[in-house]
Protein backbone atom coordinates (compact mmCIF):
# COMPACT_ATOMS: atom_id res chain seq x y z
CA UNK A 1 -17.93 54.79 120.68
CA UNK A 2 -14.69 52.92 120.44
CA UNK A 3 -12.64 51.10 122.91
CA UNK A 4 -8.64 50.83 121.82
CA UNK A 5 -6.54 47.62 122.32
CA UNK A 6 -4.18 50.57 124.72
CA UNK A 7 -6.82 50.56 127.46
CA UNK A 8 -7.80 54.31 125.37
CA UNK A 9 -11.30 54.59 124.73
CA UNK A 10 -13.36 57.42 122.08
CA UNK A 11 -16.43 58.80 123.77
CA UNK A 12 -20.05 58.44 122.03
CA UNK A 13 -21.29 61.95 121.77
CA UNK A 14 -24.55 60.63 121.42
CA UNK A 15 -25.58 63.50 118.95
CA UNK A 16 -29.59 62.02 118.38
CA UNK A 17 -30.25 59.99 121.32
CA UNK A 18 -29.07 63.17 123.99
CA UNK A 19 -31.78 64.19 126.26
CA UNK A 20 -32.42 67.55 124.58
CA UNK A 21 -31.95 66.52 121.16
CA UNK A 22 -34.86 63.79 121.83
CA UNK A 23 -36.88 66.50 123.44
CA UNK A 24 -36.54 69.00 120.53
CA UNK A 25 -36.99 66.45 118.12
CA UNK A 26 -40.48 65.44 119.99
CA UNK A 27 -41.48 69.01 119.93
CA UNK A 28 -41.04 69.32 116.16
CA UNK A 29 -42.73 66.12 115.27
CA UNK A 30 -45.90 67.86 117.37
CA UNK A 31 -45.99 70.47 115.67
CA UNK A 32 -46.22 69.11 112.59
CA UNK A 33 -48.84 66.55 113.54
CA UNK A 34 -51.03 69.25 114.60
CA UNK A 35 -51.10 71.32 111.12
CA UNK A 36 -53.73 70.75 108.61
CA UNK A 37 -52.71 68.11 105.62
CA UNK A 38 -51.76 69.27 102.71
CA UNK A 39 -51.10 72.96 104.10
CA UNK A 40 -48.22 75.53 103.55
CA UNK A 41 -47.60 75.58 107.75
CA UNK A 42 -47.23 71.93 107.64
CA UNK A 43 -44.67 71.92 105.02
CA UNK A 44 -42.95 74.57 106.50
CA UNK A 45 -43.17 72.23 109.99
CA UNK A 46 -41.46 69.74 107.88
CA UNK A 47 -38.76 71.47 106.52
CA UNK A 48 -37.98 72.86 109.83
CA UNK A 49 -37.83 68.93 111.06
CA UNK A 50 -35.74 68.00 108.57
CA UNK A 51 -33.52 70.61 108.74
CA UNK A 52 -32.94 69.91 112.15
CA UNK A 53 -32.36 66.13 111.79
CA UNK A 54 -29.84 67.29 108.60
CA UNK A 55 -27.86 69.39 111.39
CA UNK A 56 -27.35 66.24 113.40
CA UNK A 57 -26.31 64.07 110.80
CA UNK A 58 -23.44 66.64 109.80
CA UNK A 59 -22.19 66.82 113.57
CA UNK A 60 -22.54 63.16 113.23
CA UNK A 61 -20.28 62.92 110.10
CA UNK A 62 -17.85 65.78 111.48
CA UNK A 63 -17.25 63.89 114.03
CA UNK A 64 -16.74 60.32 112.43
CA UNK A 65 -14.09 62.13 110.55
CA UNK A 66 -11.92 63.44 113.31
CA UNK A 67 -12.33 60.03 115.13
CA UNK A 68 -11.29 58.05 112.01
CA UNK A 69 -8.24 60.66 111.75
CA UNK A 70 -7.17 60.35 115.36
CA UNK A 71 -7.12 56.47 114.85
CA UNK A 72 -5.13 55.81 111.87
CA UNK A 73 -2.64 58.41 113.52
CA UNK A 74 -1.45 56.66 116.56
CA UNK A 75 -1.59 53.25 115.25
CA UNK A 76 0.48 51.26 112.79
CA UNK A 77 -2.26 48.43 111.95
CA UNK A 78 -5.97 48.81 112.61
CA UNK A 79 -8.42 45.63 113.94
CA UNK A 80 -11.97 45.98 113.26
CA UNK A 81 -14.83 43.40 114.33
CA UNK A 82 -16.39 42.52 111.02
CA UNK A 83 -19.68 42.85 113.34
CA UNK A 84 -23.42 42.39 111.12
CA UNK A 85 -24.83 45.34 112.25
CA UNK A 86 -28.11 45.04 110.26
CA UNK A 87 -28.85 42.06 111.92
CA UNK A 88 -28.20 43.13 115.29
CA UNK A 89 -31.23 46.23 114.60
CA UNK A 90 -32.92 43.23 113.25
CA UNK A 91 -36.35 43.48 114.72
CA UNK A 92 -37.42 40.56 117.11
CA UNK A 93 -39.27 37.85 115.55
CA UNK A 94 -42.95 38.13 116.86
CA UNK A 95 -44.18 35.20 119.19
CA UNK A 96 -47.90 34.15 118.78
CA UNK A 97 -49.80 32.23 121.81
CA UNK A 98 -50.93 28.87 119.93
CA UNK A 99 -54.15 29.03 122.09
CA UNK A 100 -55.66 32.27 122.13
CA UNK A 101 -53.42 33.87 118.32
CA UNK A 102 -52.30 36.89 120.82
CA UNK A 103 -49.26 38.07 120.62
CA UNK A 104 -46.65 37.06 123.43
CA UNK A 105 -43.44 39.17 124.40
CA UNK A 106 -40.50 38.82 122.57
CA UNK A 107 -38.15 41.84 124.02
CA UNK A 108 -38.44 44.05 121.27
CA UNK A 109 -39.10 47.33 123.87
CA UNK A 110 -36.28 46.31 125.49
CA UNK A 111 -34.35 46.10 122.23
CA UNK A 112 -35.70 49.09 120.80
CA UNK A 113 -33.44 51.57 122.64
CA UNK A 114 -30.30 49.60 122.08
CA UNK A 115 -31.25 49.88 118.27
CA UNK A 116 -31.35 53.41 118.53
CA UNK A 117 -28.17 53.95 120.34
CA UNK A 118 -26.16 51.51 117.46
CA UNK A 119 -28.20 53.55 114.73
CA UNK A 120 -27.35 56.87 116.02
CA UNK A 121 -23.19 55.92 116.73
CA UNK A 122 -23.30 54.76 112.95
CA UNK A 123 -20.84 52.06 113.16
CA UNK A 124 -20.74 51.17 109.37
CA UNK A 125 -20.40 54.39 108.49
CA UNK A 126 -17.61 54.84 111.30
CA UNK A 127 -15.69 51.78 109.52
CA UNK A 128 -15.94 52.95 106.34
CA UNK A 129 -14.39 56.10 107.38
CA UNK A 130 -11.42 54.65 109.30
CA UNK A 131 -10.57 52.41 106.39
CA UNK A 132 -10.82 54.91 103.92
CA UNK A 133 -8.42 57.12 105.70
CA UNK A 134 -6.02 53.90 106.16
CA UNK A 135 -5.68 53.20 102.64
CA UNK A 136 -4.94 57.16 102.36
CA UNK A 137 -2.02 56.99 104.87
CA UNK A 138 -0.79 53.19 103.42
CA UNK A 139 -1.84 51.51 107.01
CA UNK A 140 -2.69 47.72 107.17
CA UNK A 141 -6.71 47.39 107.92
CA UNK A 142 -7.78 43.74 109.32
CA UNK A 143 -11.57 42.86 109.64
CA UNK A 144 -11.83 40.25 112.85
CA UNK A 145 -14.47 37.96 113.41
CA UNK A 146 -16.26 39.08 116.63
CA UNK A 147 -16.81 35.41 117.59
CA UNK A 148 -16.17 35.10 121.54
CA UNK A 149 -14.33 38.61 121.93
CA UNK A 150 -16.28 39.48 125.10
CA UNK A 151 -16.37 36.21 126.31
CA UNK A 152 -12.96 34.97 126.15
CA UNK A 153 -9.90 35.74 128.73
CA UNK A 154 -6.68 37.75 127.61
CA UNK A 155 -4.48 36.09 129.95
CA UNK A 156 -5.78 31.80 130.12
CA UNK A 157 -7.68 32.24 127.03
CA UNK A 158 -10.75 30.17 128.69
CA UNK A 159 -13.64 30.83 126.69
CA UNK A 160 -17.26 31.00 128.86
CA UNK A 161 -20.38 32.97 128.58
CA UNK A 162 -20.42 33.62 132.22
CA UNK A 163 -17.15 35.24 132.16
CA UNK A 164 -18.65 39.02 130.95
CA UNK A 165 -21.71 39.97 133.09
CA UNK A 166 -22.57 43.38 131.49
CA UNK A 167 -19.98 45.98 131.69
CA UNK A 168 -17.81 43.76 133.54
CA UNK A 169 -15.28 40.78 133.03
CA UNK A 170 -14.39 38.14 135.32
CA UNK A 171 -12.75 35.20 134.30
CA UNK A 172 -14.14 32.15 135.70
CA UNK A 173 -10.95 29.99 135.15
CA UNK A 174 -8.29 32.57 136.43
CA UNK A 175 -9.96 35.32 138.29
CA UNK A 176 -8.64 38.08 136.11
CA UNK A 177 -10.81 40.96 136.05
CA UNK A 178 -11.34 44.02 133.46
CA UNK A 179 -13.30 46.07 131.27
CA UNK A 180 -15.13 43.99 129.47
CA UNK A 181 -15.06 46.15 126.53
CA UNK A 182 -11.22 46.58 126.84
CA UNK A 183 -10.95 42.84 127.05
CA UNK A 184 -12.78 41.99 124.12
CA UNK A 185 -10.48 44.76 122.47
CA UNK A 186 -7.00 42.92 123.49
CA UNK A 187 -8.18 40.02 122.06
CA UNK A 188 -9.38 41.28 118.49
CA UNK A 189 -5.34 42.93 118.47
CA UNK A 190 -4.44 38.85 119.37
CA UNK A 191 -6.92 37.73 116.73
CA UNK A 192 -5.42 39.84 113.91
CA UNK A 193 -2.12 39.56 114.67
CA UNK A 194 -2.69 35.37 114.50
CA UNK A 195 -4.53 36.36 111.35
């Protein structure tokens, strides 16, 4: 969920994308599809549903809460990516073949799950809960632009694309390998203190 500038990292619980949480959720939606419109049953399938989704959100929230708490605690000054996270679940743009007027791929399957993943760990609303509890406690809160954070090194400061290759970082110019999410943290904590 959140990877800290001191190599600490805040695991995603994952509360609606979770194997049996998916499952149960399928089940429900079922059930509902199979009552008759406009009947009592199917109501009563949809409160159920929504009830259940209303369960996950307040895990979700709990949890956002004691995160936000544990992070204004042990730090001083906090650095946040000022990341646009409506346009990253952005759909894909469709593609049209000029020949035939079918549509080609454009990656949105692939993207789909990724959207899912960033809708269910609620970043904005994770931000908005650490700098709310910042203000409370009188700690500094920086917004950093997110601008080559993954791509640049920590210790040469070479900036390539090549230099993350998924979970990993390699520098291409020094050698220096890491996290790549725990590099791209060190150097939002270099970008705000320039800032």
């Amino acid at each position: 969920l959140i990877y800290c500038s001191d190599k600490s990292a805040i695991n995603n619980p994952k509360f609606a994308t979770n194997k049996t949480t998916k499952r149960l959720q399928k089940i429900r939606q079922r059930r509902i599809s199979r009552k008759k419109r406009h009947s009592n049953n199917r109501r009563k399938a949809q409160q159920r549903l929504s009830i259940f989704q209303h369960k996950i959100a307040i895990k979700r929230d709990s949890y956002q809460w004691e995160v936000a708490k544990r992070i204004v605690h042990k730090s001083d000054a906090i650095a946040i990516e000022d990341l646009n996270i409506a346009g990253m679940i952005k759909r894909c743009k469709p593609k049209r073949d000029e020949h035939t007027g079918r549509f080609l791929k454009n990656g949105q399957s692939a993207k789909r799950a990724l959207n899912r993943l960033i809708a269910d760990a609620s970043w904005y609303s994770l931000t908005q809960k650490i700098e709310y509890m910042a203000v409370k406690s009188g700690k500094i809160i920086l917004r950093v632009n997110p601008r080559h954070t993954s791509q640049e090194c920590s210790v040469c400061h070479h900036i390539d694309p090549d230099n993350r290759e998924g979970e990993k970082f390699l520098c291409t110019n020094c050698g220096h390998v890491d996290d790549a999410n725990f590099q791209a943290s060190i150097n939002i904590k270099n970008k705000a203190i320039n800032q």
